[in-house]
Protein backbone atom coordinates (compact mmCIF):
# COMPACT_ATOMS: atom_id res chain seq x y z
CA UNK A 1 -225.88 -67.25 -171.50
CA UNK A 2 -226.57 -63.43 -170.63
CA UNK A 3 -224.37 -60.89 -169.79
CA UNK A 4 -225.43 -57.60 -168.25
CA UNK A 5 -223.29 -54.96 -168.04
CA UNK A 6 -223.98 -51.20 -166.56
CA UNK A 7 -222.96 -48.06 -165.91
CA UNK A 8 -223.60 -45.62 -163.23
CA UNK A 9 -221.58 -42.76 -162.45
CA UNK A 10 -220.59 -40.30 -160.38
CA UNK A 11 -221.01 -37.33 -162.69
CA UNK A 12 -224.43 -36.49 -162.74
CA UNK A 13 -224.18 -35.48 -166.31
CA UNK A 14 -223.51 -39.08 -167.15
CA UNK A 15 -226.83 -40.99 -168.39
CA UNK A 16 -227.69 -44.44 -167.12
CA UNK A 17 -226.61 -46.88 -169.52
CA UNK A 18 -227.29 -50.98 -169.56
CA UNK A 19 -226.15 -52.77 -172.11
CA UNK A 20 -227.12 -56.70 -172.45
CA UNK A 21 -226.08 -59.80 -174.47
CA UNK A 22 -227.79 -62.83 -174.54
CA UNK A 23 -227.86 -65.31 -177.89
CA UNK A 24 -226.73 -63.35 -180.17
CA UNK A 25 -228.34 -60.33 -179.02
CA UNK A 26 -226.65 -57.21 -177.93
CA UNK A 27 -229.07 -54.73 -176.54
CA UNK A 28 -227.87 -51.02 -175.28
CA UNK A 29 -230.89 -48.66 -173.22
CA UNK A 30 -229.21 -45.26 -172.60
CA UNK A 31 -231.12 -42.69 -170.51
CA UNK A 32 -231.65 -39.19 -173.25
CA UNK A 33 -234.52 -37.55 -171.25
CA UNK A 34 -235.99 -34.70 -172.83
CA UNK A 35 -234.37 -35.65 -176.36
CA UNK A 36 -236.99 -35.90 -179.10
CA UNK A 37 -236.41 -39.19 -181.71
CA UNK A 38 -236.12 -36.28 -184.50
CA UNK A 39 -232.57 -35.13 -182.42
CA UNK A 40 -230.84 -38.79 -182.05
CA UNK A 41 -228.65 -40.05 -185.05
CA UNK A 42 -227.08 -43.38 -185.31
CA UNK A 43 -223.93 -44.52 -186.58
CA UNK A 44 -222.94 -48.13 -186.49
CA UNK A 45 -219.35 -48.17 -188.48
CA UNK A 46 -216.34 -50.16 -188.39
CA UNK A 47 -217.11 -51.85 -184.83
CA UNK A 48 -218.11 -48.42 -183.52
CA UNK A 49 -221.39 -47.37 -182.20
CA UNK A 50 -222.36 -43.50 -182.43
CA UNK A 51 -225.24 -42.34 -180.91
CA UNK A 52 -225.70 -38.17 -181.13
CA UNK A 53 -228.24 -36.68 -179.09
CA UNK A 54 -229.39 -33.23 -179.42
CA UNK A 55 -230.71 -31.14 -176.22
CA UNK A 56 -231.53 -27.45 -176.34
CA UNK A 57 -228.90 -26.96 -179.40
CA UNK A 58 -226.11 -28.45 -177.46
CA UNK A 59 -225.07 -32.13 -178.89
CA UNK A 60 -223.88 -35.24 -177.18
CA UNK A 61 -221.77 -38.20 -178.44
CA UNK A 62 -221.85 -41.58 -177.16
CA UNK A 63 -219.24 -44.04 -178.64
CA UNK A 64 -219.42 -47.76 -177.97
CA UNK A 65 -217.65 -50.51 -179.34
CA UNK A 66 -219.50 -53.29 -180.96
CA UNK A 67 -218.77 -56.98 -182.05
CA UNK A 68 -219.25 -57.77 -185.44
CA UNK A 69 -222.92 -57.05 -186.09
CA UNK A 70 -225.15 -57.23 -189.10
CA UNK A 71 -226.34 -53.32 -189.66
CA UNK A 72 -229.03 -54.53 -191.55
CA UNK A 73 -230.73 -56.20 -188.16
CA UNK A 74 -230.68 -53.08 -185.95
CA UNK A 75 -233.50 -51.40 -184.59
CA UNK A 76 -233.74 -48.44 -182.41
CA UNK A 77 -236.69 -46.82 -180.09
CA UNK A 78 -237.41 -43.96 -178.17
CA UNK A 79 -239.78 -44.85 -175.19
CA UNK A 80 -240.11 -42.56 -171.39
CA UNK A 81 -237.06 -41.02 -172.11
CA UNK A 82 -234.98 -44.56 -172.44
CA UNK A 83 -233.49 -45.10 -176.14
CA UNK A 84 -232.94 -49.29 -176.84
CA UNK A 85 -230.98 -49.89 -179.56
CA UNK A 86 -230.50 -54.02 -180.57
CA UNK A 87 -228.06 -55.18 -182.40
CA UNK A 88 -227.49 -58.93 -184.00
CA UNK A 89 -224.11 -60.07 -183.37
CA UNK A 90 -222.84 -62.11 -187.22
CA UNK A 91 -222.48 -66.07 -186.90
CA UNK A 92 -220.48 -67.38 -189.76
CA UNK A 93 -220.16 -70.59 -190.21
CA UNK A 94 -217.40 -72.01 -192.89
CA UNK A 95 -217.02 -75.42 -194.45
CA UNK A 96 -213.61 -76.61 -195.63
CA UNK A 97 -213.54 -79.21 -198.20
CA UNK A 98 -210.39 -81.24 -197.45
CA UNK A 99 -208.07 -82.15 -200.64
């Protein structure tokens, strides 16, 4: 099943943002135009998503919340001005033995 959730605002200031989940598979594309890959630091902490863009010396935070994701999955480009970051949401499974 896929979910598709976005965000357009009324503040022109505000950058397009999509974010999609399908199997497993959470996928954010946030609009930075003009930001260079060498100016965008991720954080992906404690069920929080930080993404810091730089643009003519004056920084911007975006803070999402994430579900529990593996960290070591992630992957992040910088393509037409469009950054996609994927994350891998964690399946565990657990087997009880019963007594």
């Amino acid at each position: 099943m896929e979910y598709v959730v976005t965000k357009i605002s009324k503040n022109i200031n505000d950058p397009y943002l999509a974010l999609t989940f399908k199997d497993g598979e959470c996928t954010l594309e946030l609009d930075v135009p003009g930001v260079k890959k060498e100016n965008i630091e991720i954080v992906l902490e404690d069920g929080c998503l930080t993404i810091k863009t730089t643009r003519k010396n004056i920084p911007t935070f975006h803070r999402y919340s994430t579900p529990a994701v593996n960290p070591q999955l992630a992957t992040a480009k910088l393509e037409d001005g469009v950054l996609t970051v994927k994350l891998y949401t964690i399946t565990q499974k657990f087997n009880v033995k019963v007594a």
